[in-house]
C-alpha atoms as a PDB file:
ATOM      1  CA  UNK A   1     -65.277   0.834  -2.307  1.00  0.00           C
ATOM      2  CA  UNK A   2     -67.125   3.603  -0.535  1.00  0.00           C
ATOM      3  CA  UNK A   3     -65.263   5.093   2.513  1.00  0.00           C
ATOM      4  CA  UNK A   4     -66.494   4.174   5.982  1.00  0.00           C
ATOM      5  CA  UNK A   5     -67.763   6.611   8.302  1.00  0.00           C
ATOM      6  CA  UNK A   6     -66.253   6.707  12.033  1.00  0.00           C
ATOM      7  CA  UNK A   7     -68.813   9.082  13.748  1.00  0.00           C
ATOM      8  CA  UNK A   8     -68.452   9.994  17.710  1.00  0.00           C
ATOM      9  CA  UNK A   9     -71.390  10.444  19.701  1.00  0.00           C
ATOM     10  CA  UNK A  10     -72.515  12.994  21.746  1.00  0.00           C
ATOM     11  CA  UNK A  11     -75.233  11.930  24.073  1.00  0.00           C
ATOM     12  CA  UNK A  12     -75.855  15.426  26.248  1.00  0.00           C
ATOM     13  CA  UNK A  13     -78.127  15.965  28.937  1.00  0.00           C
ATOM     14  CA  UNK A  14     -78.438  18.946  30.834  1.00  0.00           C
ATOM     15  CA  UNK A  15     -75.547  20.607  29.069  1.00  0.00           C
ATOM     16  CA  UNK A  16     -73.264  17.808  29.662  1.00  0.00           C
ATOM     17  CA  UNK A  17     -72.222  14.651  27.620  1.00  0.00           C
ATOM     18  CA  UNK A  18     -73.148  11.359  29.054  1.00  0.00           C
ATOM     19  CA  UNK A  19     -73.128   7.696  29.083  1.00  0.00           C
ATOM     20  CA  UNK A  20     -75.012   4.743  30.581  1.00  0.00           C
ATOM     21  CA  UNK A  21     -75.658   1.266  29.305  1.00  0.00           C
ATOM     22  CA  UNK A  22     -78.958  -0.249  27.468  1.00  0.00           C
ATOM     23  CA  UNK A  23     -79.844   3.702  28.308  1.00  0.00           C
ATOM     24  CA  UNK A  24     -79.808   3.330  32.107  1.00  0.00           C
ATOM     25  CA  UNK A  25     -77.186   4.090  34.449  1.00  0.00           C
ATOM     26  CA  UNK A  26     -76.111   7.510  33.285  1.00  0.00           C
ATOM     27  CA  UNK A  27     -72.606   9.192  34.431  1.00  0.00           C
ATOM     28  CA  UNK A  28     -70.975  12.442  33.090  1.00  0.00           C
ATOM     29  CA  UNK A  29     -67.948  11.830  30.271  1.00  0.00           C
ATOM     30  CA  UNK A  30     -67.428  15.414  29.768  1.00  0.00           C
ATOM     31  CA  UNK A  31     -68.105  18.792  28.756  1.00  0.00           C
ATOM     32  CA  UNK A  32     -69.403  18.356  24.812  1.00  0.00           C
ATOM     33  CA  UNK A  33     -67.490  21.407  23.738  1.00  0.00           C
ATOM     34  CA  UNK A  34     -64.087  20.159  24.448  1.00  0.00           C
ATOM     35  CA  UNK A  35     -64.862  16.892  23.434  1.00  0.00           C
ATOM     36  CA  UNK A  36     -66.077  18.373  19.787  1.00  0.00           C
ATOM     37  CA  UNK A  37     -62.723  20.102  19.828  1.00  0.00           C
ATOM     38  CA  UNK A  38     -61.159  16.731  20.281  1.00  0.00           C
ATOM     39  CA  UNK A  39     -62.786  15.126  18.175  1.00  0.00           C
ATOM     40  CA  UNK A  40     -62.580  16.920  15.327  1.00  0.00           C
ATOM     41  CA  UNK A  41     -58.824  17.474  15.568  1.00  0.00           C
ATOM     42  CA  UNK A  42     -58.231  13.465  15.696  1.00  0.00           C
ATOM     43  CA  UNK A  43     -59.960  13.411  12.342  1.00  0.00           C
ATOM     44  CA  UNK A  44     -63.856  12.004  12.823  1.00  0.00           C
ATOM     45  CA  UNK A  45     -65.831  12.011   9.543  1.00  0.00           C
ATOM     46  CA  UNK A  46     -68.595  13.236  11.452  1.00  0.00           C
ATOM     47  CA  UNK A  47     -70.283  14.011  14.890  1.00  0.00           C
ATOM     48  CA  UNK A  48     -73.744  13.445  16.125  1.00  0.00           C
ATOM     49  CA  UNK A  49     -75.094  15.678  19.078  1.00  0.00           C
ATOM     50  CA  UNK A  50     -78.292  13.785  20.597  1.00  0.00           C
ATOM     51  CA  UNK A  51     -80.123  15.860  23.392  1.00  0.00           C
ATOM     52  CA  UNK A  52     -81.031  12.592  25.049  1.00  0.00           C
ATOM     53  CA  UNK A  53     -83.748  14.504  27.589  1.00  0.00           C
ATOM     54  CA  UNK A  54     -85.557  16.974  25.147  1.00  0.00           C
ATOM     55  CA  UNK A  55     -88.086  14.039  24.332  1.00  0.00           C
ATOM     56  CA  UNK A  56     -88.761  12.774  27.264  1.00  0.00           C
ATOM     57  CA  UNK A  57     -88.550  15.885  29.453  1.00  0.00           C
ATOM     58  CA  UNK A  58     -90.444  17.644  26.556  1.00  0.00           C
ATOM     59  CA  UNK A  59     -87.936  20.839  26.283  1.00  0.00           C
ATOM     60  CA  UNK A  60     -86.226  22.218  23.446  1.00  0.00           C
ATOM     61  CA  UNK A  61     -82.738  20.897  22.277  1.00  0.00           C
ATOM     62  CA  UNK A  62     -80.253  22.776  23.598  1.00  0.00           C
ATOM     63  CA  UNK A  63     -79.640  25.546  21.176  1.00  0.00           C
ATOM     64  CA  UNK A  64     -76.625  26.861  22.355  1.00  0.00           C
ATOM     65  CA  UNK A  65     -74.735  23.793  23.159  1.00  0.00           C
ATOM     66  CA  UNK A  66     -75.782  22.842  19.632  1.00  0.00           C
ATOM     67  CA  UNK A  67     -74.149  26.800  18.402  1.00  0.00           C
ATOM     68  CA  UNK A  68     -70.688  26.027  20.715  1.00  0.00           C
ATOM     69  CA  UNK A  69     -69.977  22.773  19.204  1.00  0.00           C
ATOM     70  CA  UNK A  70     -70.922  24.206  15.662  1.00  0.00           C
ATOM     71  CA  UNK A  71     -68.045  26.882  16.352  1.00  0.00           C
ATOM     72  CA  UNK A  72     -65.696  23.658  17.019  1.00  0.00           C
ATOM     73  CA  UNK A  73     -66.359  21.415  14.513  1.00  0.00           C
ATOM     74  CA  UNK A  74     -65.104  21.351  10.549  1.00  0.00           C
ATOM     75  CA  UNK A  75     -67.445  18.473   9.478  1.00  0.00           C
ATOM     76  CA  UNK A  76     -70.561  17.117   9.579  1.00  0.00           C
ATOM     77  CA  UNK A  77     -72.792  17.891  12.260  1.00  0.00           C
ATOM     78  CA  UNK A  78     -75.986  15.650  13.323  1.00  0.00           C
ATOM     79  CA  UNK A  79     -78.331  17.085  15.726  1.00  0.00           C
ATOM     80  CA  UNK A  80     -81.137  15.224  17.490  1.00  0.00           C
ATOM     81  CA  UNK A  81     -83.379  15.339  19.970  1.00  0.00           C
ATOM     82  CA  UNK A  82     -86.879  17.405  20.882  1.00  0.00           C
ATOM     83  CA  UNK A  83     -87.091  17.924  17.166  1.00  0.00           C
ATOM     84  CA  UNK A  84     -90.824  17.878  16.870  1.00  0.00           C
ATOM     85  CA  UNK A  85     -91.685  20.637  13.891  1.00  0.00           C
ATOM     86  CA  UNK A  86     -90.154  21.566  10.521  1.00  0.00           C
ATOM     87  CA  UNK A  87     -89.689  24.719  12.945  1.00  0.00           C
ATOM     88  CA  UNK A  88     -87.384  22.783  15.132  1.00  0.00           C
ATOM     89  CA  UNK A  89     -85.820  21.507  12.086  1.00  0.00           C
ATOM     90  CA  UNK A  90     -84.737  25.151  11.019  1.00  0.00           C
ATOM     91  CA  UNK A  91     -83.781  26.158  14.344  1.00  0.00           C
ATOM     92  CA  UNK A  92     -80.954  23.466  14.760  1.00  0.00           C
ATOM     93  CA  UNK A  93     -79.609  23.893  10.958  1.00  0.00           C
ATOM     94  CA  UNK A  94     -79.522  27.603  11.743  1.00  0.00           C
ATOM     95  CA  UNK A  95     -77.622  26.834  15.244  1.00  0.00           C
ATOM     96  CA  UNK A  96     -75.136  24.662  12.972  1.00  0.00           C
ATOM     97  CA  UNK A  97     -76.326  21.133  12.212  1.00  0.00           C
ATOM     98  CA  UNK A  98     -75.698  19.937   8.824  1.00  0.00           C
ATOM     99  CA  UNK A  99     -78.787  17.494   9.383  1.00  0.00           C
ATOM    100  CA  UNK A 100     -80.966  16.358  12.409  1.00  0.00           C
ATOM    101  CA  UNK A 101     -82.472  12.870  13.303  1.00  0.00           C
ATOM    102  CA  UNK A 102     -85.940  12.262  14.765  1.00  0.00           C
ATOM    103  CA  UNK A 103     -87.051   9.027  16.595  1.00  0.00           C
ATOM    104  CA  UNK A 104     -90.513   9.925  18.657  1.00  0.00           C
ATOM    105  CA  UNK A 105     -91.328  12.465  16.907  1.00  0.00           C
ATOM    106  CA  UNK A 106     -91.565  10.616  13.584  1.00  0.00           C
ATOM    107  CA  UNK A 107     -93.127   7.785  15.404  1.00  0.00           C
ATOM    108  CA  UNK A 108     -95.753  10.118  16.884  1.00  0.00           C
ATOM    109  CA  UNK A 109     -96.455  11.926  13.291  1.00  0.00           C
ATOM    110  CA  UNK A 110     -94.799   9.733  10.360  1.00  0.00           C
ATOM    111  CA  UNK A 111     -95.495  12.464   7.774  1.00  0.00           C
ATOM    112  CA  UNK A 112     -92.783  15.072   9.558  1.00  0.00           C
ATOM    113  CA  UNK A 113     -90.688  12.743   7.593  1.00  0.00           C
ATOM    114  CA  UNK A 114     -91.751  14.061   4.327  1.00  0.00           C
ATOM    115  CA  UNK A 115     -92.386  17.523   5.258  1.00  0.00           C
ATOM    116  CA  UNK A 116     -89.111  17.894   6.595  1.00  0.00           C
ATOM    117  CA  UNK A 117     -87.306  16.315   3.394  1.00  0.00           C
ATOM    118  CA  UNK A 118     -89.246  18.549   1.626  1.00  0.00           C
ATOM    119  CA  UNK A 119     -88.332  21.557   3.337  1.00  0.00           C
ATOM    120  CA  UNK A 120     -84.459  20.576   3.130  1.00  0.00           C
ATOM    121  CA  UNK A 121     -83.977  17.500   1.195  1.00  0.00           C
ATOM    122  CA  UNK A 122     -83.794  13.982   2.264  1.00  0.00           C
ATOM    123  CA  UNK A 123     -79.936  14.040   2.687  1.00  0.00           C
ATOM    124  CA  UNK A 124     -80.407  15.961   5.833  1.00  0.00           C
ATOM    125  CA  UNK A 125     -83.072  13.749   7.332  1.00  0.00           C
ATOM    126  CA  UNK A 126     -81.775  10.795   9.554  1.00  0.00           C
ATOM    127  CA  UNK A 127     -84.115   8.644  10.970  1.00  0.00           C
ATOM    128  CA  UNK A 128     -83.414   7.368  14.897  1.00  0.00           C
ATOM    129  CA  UNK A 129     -84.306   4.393  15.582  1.00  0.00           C
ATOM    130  CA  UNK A 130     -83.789   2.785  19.153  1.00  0.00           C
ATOM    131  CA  UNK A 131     -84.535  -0.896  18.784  1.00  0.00           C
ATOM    132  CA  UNK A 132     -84.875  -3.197  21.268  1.00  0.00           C
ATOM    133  CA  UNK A 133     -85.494  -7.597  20.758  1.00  0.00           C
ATOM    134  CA  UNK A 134     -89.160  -8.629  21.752  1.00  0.00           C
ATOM    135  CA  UNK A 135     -89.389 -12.011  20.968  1.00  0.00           C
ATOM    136  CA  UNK A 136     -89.495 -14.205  17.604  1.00  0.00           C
ATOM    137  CA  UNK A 137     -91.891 -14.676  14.781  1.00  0.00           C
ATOM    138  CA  UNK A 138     -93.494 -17.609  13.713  1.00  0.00           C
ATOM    139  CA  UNK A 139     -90.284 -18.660  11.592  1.00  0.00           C
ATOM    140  CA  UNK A 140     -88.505 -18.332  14.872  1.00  0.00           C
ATOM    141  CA  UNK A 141     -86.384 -14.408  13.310  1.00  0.00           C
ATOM    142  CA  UNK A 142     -85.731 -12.349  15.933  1.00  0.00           C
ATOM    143  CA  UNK A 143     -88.175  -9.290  16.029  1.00  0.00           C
ATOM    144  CA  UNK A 144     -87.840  -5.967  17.191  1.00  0.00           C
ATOM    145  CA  UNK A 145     -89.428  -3.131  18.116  1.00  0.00           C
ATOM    146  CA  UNK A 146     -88.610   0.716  17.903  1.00  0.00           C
ATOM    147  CA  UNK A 147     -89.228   2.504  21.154  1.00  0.00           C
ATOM    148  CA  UNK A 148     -90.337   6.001  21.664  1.00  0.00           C
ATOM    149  CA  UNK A 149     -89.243   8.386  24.123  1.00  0.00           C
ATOM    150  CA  UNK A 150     -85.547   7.635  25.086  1.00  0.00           C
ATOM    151  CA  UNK A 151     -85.821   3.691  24.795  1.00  0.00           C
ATOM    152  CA  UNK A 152     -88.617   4.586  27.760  1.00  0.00           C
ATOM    153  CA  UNK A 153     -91.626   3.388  25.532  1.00  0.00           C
ATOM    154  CA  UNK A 154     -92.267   0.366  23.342  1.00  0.00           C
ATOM    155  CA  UNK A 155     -93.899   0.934  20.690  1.00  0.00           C
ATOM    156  CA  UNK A 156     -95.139  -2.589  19.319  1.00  0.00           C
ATOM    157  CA  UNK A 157     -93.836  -1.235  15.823  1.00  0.00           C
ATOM    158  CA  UNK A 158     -91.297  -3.646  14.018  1.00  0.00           C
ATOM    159  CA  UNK A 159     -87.970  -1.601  13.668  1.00  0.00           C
ATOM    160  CA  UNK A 160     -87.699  -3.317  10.403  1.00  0.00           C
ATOM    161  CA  UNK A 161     -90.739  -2.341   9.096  1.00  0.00           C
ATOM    162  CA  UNK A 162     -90.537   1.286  10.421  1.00  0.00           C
ATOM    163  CA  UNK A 163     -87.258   1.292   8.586  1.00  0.00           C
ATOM    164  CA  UNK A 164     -89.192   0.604   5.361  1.00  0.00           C
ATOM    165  CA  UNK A 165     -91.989   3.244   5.631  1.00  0.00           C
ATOM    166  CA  UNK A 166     -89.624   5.898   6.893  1.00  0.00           C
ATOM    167  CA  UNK A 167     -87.577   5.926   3.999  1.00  0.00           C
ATOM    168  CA  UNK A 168     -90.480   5.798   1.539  1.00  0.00           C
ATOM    169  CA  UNK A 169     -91.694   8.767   3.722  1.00  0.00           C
ATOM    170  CA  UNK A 170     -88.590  10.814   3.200  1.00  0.00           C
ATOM    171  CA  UNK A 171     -85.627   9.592   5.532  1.00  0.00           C
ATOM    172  CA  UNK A 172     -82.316   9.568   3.922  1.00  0.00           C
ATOM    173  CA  UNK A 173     -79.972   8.119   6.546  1.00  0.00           C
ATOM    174  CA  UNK A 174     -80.690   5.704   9.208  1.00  0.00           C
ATOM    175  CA  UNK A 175     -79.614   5.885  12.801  1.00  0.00           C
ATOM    176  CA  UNK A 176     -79.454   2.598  14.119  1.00  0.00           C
ATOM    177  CA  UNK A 177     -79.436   2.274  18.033  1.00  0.00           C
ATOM    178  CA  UNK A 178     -79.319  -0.947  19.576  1.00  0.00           C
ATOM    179  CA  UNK A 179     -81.122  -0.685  23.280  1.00  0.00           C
ATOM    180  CA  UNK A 180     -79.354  -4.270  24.039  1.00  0.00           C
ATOM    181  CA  UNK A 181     -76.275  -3.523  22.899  1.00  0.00           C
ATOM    182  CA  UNK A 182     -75.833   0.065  24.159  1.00  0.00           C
ATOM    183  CA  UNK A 183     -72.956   0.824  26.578  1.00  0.00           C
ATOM    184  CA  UNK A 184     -72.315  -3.138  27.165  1.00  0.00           C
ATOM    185  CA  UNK A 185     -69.145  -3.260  25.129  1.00  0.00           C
ATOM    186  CA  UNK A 186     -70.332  -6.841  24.080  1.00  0.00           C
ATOM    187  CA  UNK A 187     -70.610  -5.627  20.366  1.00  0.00           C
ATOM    188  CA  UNK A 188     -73.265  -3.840  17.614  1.00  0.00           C
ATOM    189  CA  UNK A 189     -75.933  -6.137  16.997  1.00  0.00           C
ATOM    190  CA  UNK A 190     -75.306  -7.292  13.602  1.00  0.00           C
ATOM    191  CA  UNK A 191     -78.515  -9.385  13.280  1.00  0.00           C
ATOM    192  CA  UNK A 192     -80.177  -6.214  13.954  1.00  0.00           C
ATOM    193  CA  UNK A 193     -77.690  -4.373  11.750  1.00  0.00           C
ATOM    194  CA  UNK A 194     -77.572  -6.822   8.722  1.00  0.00           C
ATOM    195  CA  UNK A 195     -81.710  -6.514   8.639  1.00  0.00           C
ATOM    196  CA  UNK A 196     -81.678  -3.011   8.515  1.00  0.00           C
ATOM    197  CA  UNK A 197     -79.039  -2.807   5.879  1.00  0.00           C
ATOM    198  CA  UNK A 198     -80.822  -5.277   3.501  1.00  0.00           C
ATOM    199  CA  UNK A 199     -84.275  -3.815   4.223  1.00  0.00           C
ATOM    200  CA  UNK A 200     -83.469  -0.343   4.019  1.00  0.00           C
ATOM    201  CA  UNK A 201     -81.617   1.244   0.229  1.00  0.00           C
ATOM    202  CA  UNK A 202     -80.178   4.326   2.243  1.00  0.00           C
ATOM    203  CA  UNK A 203     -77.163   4.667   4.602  1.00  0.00           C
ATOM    204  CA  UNK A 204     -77.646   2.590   7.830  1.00  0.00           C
ATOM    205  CA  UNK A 205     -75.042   3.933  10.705  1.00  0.00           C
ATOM    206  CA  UNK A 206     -74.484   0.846  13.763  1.00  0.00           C
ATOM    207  CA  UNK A 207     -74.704   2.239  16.900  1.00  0.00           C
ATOM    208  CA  UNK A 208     -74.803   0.374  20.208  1.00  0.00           C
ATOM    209  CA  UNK A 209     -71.938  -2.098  21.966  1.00  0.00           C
ATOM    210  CA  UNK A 210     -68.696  -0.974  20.326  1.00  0.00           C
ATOM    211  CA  UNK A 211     -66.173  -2.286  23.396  1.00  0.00           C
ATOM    212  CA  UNK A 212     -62.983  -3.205  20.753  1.00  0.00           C
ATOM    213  CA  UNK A 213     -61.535  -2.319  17.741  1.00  0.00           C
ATOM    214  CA  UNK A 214     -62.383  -5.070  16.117  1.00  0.00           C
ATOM    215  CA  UNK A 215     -66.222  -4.923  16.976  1.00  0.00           C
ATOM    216  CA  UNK A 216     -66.137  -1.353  15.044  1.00  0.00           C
ATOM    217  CA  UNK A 217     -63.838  -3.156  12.180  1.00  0.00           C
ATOM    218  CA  UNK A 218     -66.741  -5.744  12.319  1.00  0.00           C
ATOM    219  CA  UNK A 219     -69.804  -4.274  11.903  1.00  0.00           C
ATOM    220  CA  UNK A 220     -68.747  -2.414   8.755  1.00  0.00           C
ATOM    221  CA  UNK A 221     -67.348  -5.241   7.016  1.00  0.00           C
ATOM    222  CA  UNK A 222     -70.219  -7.926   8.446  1.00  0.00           C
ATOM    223  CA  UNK A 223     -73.155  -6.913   7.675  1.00  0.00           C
ATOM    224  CA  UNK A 224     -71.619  -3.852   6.050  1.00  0.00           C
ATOM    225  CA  UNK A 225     -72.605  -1.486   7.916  1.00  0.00           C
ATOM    226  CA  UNK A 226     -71.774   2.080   6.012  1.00  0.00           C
ATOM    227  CA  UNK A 227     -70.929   4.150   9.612  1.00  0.00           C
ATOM    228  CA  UNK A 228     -69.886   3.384  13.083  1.00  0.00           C
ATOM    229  CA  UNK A 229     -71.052   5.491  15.862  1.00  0.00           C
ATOM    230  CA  UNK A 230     -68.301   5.462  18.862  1.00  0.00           C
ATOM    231  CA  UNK A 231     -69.446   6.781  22.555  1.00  0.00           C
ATOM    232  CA  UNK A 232     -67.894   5.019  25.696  1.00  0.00           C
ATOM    233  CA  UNK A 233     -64.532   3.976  24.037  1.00  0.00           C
ATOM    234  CA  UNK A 234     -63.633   7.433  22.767  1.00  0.00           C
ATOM    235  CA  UNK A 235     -65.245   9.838  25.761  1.00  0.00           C
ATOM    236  CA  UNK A 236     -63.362   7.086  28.136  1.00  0.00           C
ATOM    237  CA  UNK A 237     -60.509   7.501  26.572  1.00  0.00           C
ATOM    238  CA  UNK A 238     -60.155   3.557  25.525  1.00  0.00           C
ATOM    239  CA  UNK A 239     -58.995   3.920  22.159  1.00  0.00           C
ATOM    240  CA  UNK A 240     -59.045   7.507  19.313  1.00  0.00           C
ATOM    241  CA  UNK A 241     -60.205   8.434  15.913  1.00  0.00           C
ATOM    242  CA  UNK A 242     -56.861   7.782  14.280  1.00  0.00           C
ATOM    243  CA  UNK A 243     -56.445   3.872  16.280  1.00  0.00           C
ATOM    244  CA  UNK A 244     -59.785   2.822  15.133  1.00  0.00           C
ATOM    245  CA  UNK A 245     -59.035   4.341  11.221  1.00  0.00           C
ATOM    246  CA  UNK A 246     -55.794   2.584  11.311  1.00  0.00           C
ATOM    247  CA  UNK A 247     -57.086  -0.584  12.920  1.00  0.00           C
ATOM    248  CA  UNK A 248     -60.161  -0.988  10.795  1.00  0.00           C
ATOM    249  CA  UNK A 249     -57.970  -0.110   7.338  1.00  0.00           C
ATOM    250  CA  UNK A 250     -55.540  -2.932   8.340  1.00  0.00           C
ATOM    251  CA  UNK A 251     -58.974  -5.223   8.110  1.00  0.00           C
ATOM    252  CA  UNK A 252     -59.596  -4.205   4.600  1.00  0.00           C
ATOM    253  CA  UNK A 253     -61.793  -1.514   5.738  1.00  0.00           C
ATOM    254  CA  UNK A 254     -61.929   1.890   3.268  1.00  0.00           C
ATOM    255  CA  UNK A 255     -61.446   4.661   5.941  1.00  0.00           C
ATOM    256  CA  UNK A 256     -61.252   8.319   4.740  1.00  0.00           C
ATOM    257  CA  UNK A 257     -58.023  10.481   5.929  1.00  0.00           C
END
């Protein structure tokens, strides 16, 4: 069995981590530096850094927050986050990222997708997606759509479908963010998860609800998901890296070490 992926979260704005629910509601957990630090010393598999105002406040991701936590961290780094150009692309993977994910950007221009696997190959392009539910179709499935912009706009683009065409296009990993879920502690949304994960033949990381050990334990056994991303328990200091590993191996899980 492949190993499962714990992955914290960095949401940053202006410098500093931080953390609201279904994207509203923001409050400071921390300086991201120190929290790299931590994290990487409690043993995450890897760490994603998303500059959660470059898109909407149309600025650059923060280069040199991006080059601090670099200097901190001994695995994987995923950077997100005003990445509009193959340019921008080069500029984070020289500041330290191992790979960066795009979500309105790729909406906006679909073929960045490509260009930017072929520039550095698909294994460093992860596709964002920030979902949200918008009704049912005509077989009464839930349906959602990806939203642009910080979960600000709705696209009217099925998630599901988007997940498709973006990994024909070039995306090799899939950043799943639940807009319903996020921040609630009420769970991932495995509907949303399981969809992704059957539609999709790349890596599909859950993000969005984790409130309990056995929600993260959950989600990667039920639908399967292949990584959990971790914000409000670990910045909050509800649980660690080394609790959810040994919790979620206890399940049956395949954690790495």
């Amino acid at each position: 069995m492949q190993a499962k992926r714990i992955i914290p979260c960095l949401d940053v704005d202006d410098g500093r981590v931080v953390k609201g629910v279904k994207f509203k509601g923001i409050q400071d957990a921390g300086d991201p530096v120190e929290l790299a630090r931590r994290y990487n010393e409690e043993g995450a598999d890897e760490l994603t850094f998303l500059d959660i105002g470059a898109s909407y406040k149309s600025r650059a991701t923060l280069l040199d927050v991006v080059r601090r936590v670099a200097r901190e961290v001994f695995i994987p780094l995923c950077v997100g986050g005003g990445i509009r150009t193959v340019d921008d692309m080069r500029d984070a993977m020289n500041a330290g990222a191992d790979k960066v994910s795009v979500c309105t950007s790729a909406l906006m221009n679909p073929s960045l997708l490509s260009e930017m696997a072929l520039a550095y190959g698909r294994q460093c392009v992860v596709l964002s997606i920030d979902a949200k539910r918008s009704g049912v179709d005509r077989e009464g499935q839930p349906v959602w759509h990806a939203y642009s912009r910080g979960g600000r706009e709705d696209t009217g683009i099925d998630a599901v479908k988007w997940a498709v065409e973006a990994v024909e296009l070039g995306a090799g990993e899939i950043l799943l963010n639940s807009i319903d879920a996020d921040g609630t502690g009420a769970g991932y949304d495995k509907d949303l998860t399981g969809r992704i994960l059957d539609a999709a033949p790349v890596p599909v990381i859950a993000s969005g609800g984790a409130g309990n050990l056995e929600q993260i334990a959950g989600v990667l056994l039920d639908p399967g998901a292949d990584a959990a991303l971790v914000a409000s328990m670990l910045h909050f200091g509800k649980t660690t890296i080394p609790e959810i590993k040994k919790y979620a191996e206890s399940k049956g899980v395949c954690v790495r070490w």
